[in-house]
N, C-alpha and C. Protein backbone atom coordinates (compact mmCIF):
# COMPACT_ATOMS: atom_id res chain seq x y z
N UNK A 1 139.19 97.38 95.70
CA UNK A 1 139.09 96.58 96.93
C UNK A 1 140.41 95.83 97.12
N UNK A 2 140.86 95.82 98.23
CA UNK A 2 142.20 94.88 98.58
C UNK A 2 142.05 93.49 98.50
N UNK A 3 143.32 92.96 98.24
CA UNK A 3 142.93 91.58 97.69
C UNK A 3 142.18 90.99 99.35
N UNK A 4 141.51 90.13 99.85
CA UNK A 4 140.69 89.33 100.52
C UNK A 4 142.34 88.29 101.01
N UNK A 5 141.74 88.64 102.41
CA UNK A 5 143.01 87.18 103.21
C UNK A 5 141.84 85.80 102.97
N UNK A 6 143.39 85.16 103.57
CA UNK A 6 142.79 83.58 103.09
C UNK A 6 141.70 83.48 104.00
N UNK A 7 141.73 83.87 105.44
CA UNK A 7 140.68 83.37 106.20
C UNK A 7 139.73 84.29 105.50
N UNK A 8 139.16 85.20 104.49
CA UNK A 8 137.57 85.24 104.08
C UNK A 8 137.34 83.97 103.72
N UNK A 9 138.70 83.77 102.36
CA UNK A 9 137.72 81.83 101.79
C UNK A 9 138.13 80.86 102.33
N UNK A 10 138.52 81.05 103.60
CA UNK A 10 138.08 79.90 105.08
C UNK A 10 136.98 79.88 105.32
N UNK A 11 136.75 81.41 105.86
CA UNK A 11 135.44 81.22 106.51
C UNK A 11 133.92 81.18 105.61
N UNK A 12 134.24 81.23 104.35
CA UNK A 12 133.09 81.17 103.42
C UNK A 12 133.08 79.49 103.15
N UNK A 13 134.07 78.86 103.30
CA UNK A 13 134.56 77.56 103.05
C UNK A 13 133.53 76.60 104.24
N UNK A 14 134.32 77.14 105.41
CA UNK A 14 134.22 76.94 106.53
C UNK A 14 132.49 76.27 106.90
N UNK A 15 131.52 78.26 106.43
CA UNK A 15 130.17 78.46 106.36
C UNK A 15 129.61 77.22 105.78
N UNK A 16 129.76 77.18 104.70
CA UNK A 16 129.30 76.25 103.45
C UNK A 16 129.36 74.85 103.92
N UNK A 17 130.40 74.27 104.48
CA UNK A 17 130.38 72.84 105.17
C UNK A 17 129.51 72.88 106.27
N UNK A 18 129.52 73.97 107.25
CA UNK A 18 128.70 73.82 108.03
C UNK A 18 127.02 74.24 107.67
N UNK A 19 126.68 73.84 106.57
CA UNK A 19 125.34 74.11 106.14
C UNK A 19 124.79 75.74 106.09
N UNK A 20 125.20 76.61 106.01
CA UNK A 20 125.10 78.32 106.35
C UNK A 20 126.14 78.75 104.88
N UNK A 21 124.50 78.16 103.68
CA UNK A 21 125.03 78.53 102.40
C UNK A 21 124.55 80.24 102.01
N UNK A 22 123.65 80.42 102.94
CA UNK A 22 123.42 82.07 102.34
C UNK A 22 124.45 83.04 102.74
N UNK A 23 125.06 82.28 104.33
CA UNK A 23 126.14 83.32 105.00
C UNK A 23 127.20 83.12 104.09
N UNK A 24 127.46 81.99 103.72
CA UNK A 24 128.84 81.53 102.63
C UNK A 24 129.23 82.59 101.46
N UNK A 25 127.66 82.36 100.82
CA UNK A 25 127.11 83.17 99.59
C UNK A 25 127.69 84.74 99.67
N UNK A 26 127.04 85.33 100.83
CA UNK A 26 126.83 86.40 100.99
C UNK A 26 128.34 87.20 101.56
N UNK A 27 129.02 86.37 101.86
CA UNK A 27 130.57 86.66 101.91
C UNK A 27 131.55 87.02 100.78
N UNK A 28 131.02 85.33 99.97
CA UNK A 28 131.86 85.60 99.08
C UNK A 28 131.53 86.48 97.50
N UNK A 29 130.59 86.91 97.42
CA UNK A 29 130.12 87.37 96.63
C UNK A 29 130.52 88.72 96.17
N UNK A 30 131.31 89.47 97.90
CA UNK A 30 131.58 90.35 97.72
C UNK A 30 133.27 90.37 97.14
N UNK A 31 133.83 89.23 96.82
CA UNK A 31 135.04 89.40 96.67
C UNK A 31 134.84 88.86 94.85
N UNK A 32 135.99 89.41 94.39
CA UNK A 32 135.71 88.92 92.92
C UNK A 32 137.28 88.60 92.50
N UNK A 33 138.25 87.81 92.82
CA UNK A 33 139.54 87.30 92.29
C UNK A 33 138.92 86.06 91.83
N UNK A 34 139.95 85.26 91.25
CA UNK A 34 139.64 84.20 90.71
C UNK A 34 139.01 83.04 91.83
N UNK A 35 140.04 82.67 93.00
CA UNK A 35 139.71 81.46 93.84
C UNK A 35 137.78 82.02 94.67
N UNK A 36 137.82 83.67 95.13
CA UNK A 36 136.38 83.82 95.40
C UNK A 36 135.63 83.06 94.39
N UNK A 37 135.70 83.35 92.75
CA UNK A 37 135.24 82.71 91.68
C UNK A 37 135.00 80.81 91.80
N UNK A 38 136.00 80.91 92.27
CA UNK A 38 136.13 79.48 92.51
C UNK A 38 135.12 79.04 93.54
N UNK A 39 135.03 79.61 94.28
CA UNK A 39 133.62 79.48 95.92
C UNK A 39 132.51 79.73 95.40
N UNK A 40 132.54 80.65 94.93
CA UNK A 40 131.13 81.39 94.61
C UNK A 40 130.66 79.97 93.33
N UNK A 41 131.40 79.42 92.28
CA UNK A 41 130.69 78.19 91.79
C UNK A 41 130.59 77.12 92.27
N UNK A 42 131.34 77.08 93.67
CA UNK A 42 131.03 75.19 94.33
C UNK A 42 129.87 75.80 95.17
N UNK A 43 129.45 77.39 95.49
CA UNK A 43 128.23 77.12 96.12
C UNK A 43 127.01 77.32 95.72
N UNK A 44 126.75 77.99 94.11
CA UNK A 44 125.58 77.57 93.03
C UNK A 44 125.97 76.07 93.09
N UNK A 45 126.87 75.30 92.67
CA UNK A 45 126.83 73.71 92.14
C UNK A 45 125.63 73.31 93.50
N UNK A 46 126.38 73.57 95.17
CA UNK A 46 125.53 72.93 95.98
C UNK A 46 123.87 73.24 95.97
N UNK A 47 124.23 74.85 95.65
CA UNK A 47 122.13 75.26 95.39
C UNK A 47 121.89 74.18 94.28
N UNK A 48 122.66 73.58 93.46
CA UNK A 48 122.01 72.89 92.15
C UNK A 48 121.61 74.04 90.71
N UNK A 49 121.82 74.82 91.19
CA UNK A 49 121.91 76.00 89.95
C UNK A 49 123.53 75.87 89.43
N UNK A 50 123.29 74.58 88.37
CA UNK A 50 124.58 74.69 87.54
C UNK A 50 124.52 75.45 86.25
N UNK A 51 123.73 76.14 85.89
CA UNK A 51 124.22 77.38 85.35
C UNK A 51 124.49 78.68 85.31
N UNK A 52 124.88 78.75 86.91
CA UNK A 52 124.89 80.01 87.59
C UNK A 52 126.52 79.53 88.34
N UNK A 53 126.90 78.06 88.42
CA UNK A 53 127.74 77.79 89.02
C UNK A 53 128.75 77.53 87.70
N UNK A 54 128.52 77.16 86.54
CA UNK A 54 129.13 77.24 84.92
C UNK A 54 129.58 79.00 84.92
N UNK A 55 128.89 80.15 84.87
CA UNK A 55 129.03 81.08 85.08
C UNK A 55 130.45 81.36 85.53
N UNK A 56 130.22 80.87 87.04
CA UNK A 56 131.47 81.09 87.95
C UNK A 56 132.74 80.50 87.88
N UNK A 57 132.65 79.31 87.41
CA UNK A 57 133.78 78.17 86.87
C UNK A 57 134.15 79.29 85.84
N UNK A 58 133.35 79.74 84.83
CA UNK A 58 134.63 80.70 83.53
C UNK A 58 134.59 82.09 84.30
N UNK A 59 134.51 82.76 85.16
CA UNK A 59 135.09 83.88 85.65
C UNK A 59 136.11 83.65 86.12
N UNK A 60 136.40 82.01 87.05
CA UNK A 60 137.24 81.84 88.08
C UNK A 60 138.74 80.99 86.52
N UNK A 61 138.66 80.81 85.38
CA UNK A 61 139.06 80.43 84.42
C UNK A 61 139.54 79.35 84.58
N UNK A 62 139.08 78.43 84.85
CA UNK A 62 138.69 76.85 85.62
C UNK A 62 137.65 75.99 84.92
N UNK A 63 137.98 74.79 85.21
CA UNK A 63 136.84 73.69 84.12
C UNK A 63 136.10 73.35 85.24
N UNK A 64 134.62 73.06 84.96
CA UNK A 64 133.67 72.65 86.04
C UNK A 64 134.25 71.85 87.05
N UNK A 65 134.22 71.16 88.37
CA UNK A 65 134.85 70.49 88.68
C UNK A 65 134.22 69.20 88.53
N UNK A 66 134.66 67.87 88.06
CA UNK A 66 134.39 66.58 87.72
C UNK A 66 134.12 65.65 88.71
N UNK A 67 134.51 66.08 90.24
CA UNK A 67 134.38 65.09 91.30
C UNK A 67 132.68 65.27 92.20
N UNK A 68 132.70 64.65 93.32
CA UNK A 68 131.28 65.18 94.42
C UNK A 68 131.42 66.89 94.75
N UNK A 69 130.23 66.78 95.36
CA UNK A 69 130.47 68.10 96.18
C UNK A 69 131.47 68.23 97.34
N UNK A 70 131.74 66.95 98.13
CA UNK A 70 132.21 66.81 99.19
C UNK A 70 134.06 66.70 98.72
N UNK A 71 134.30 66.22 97.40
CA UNK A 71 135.76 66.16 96.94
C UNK A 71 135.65 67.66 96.41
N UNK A 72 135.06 68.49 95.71
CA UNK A 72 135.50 69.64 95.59
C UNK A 72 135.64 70.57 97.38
N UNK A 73 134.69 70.47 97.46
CA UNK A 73 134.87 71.23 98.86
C UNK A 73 136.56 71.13 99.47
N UNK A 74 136.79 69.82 99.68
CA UNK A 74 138.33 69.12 100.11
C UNK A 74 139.16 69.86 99.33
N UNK A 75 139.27 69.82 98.08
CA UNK A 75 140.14 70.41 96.94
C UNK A 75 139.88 71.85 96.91
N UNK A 76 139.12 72.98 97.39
CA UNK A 76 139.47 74.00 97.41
C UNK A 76 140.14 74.57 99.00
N UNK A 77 140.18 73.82 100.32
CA UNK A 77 140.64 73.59 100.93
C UNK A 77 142.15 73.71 100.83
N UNK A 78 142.32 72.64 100.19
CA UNK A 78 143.85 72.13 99.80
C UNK A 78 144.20 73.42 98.86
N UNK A 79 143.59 73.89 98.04
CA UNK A 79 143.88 75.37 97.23
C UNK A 79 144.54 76.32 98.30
N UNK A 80 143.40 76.28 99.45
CA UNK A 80 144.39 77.44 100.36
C UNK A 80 145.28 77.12 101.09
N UNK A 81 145.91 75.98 101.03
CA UNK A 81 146.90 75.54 102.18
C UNK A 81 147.91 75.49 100.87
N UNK A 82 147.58 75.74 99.80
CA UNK A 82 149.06 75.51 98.62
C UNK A 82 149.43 77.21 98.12
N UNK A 83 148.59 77.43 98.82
CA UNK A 83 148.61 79.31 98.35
C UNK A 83 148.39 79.45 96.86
């Protein structure tokens, strides 16, 4: 599969803030690089399945993230605007 442009983990980003966690889900699920990795565990953390979102934190080879939901969300944001 070709690597995924930034606007997929915009718009999975995007989904997810705007409450449309299955469409989020169901986007990014299909991509498997590290930062998808990175989405795919801030959106188990939001289901509250943190061991499905632990999972995704060591695929994406990343430490859980330590802040809210609402500061990670911001901070993977800022991931795609730093490339």
């Amino acid at each position: 599969m070709a690597p995924p442009a930034a606007g997929d983990y915009r718009k999975a980003l995007d989904l997810a803030r705007d409450g449309h966690w299955d469409e989020s889900h169901e986007l990014v699920q299909q991509l498997s690089d590290a930062m998808a990795c990175r989405i795919h565990a801030y959106l188990h953390r939001v289901e509250g399945d943190t061991g499905n979102a632990g999972y995704w934190y060591r695929r994406a080879g990343v430490a859980a993230f330590a802040g809210s939901q609402d500061e990670e969300l911001q901070a993977l944001y800022e991931a795609l605007e730093s490339g």
